[in-house]
Protein backbone atom coordinates (compact mmCIF):
# COMPACT_ATOMS: atom_id res chain seq x y z
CA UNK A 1 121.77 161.56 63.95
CA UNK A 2 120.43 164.13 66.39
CA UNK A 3 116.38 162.34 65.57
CA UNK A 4 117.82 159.12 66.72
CA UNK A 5 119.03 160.17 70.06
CA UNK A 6 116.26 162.14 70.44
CA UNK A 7 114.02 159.08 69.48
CA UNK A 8 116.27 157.16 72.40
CA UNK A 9 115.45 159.77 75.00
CA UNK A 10 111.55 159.91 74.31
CA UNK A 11 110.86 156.32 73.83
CA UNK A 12 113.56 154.60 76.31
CA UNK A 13 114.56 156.95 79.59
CA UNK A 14 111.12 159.08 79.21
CA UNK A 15 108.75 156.31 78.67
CA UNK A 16 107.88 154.69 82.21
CA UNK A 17 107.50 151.28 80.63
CA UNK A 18 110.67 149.25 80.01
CA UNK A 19 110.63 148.00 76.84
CA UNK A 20 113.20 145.72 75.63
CA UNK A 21 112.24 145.60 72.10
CA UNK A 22 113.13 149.48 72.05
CA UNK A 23 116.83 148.83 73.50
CA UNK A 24 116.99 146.08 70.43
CA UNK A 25 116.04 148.46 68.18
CA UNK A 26 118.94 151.58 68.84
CA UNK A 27 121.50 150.04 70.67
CA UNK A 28 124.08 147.22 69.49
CA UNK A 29 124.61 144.02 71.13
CA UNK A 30 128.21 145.22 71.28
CA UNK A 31 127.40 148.61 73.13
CA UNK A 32 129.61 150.28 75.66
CA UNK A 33 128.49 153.21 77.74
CA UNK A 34 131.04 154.77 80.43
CA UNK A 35 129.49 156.93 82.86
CA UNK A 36 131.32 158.87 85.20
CA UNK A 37 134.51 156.56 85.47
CA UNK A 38 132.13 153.28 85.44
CA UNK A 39 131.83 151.10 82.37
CA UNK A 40 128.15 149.61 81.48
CA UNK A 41 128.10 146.21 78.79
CA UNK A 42 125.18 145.77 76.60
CA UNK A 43 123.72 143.70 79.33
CA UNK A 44 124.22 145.62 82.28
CA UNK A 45 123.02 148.95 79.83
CA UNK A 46 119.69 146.76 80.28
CA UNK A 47 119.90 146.18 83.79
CA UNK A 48 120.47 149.91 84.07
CA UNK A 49 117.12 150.79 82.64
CA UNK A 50 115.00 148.30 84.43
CA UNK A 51 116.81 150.30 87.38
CA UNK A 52 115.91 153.16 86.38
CA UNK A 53 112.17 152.14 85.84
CA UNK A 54 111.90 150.72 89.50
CA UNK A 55 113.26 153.85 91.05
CA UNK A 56 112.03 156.45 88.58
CA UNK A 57 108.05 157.93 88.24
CA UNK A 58 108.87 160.32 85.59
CA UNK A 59 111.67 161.70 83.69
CA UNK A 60 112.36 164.50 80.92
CA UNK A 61 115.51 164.89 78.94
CA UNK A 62 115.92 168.64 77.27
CA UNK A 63 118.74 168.42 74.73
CA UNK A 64 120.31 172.20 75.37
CA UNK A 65 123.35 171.35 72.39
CA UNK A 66 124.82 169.26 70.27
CA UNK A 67 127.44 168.87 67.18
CA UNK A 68 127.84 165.97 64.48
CA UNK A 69 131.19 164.53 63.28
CA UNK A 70 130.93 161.94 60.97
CA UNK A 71 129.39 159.08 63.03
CA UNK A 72 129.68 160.65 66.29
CA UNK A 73 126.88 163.19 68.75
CA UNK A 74 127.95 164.66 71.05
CA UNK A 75 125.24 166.25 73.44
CA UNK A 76 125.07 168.57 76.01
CA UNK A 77 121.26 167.82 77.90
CA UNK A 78 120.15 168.10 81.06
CA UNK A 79 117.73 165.05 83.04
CA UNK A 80 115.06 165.74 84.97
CA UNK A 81 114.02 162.63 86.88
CA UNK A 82 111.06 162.22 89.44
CA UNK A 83 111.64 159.63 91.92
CA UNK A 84 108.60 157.45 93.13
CA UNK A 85 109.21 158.47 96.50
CA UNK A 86 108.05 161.91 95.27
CA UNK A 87 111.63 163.84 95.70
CA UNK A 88 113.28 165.54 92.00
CA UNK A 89 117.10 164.94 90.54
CA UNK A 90 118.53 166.79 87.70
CA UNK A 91 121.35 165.95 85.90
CA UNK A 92 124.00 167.82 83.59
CA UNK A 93 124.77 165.52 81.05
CA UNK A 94 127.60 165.38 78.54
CA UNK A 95 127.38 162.47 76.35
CA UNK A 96 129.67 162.06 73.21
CA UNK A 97 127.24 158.62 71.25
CA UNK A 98 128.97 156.49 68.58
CA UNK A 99 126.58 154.68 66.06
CA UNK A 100 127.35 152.28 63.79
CA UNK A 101 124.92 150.55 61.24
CA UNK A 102 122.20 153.11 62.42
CA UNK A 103 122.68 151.46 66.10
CA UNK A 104 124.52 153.45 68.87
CA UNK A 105 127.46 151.16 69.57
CA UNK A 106 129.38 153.57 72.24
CA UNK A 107 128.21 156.32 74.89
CA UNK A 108 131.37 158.05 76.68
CA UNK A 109 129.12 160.51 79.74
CA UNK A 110 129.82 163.03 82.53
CA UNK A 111 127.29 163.63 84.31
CA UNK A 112 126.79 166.55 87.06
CA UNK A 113 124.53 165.92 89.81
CA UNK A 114 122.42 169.76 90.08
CA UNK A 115 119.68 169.35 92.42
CA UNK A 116 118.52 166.48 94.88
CA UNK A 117 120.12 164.31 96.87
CA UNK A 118 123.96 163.52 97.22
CA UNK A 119 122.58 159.65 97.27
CA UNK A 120 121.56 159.90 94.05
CA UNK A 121 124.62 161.23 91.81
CA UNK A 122 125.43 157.75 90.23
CA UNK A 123 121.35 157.55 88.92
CA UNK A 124 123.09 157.44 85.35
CA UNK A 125 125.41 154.56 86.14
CA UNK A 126 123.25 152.71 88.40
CA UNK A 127 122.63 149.02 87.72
């Protein structure tokens, strides 16, 4: 399960491009993600990453650990996002991902702002 999250972070938060297709492909219709006390729909999940597109140049994920149960990942990464105004946020992440039916169907996520701006804490939530 680790490939497919790891496919997730390469071709949907690192690739500058939205790309709906790619959203079809690994996440269910039914998806849930709660980040950091809010709660993102399948929908607003989408609206999240066009977000994410407008206000971010580049970003890399680096998966530092994870561990498999059954149909559960849990990872421990950290994401480093340039803005477009030029100025850098990184993230701790901890992200436990459900999939179901080879689609990821639940993400529950802390995340930790490390460096940049206060403003930008909620980037992983933001819609």
């Amino acid at each position: 399960m680790k490939h497919i999250i790891q496919e997730v972070f390469s071709s949907i938060l690192e690739n500058p491009v939205f790309d709906l297709s790619l959203i079809e492909k690994y996440f269910s219709k039914d998806y849930i993600q709660l980040v950091d006390h809010h709660q993102l729909n399948y929908d607003e999940f989408i609206l999240h990453i066009k977000k994410l597109k407008e206000k971010v140049a580049e970003q890399k994920i680096d998966i530092l650990n994870y561990a498999e149960n059954g149909n559960t990942i849990f990872t421990h990464h950290t994401a480093k996002s340039v803005l477009k105004d030029g100025s850098i946020v990184r993230h701790k992440v901890l992200a436990e991902f459900t999939i179901q039916e080879g689609k990821i169907i639940g993400c529950d996520e802390l995340t930790l702002l490390l460096e940049g701006n206060h403003t930008e804490k909620d980037l992983g939530s933001e819609v």
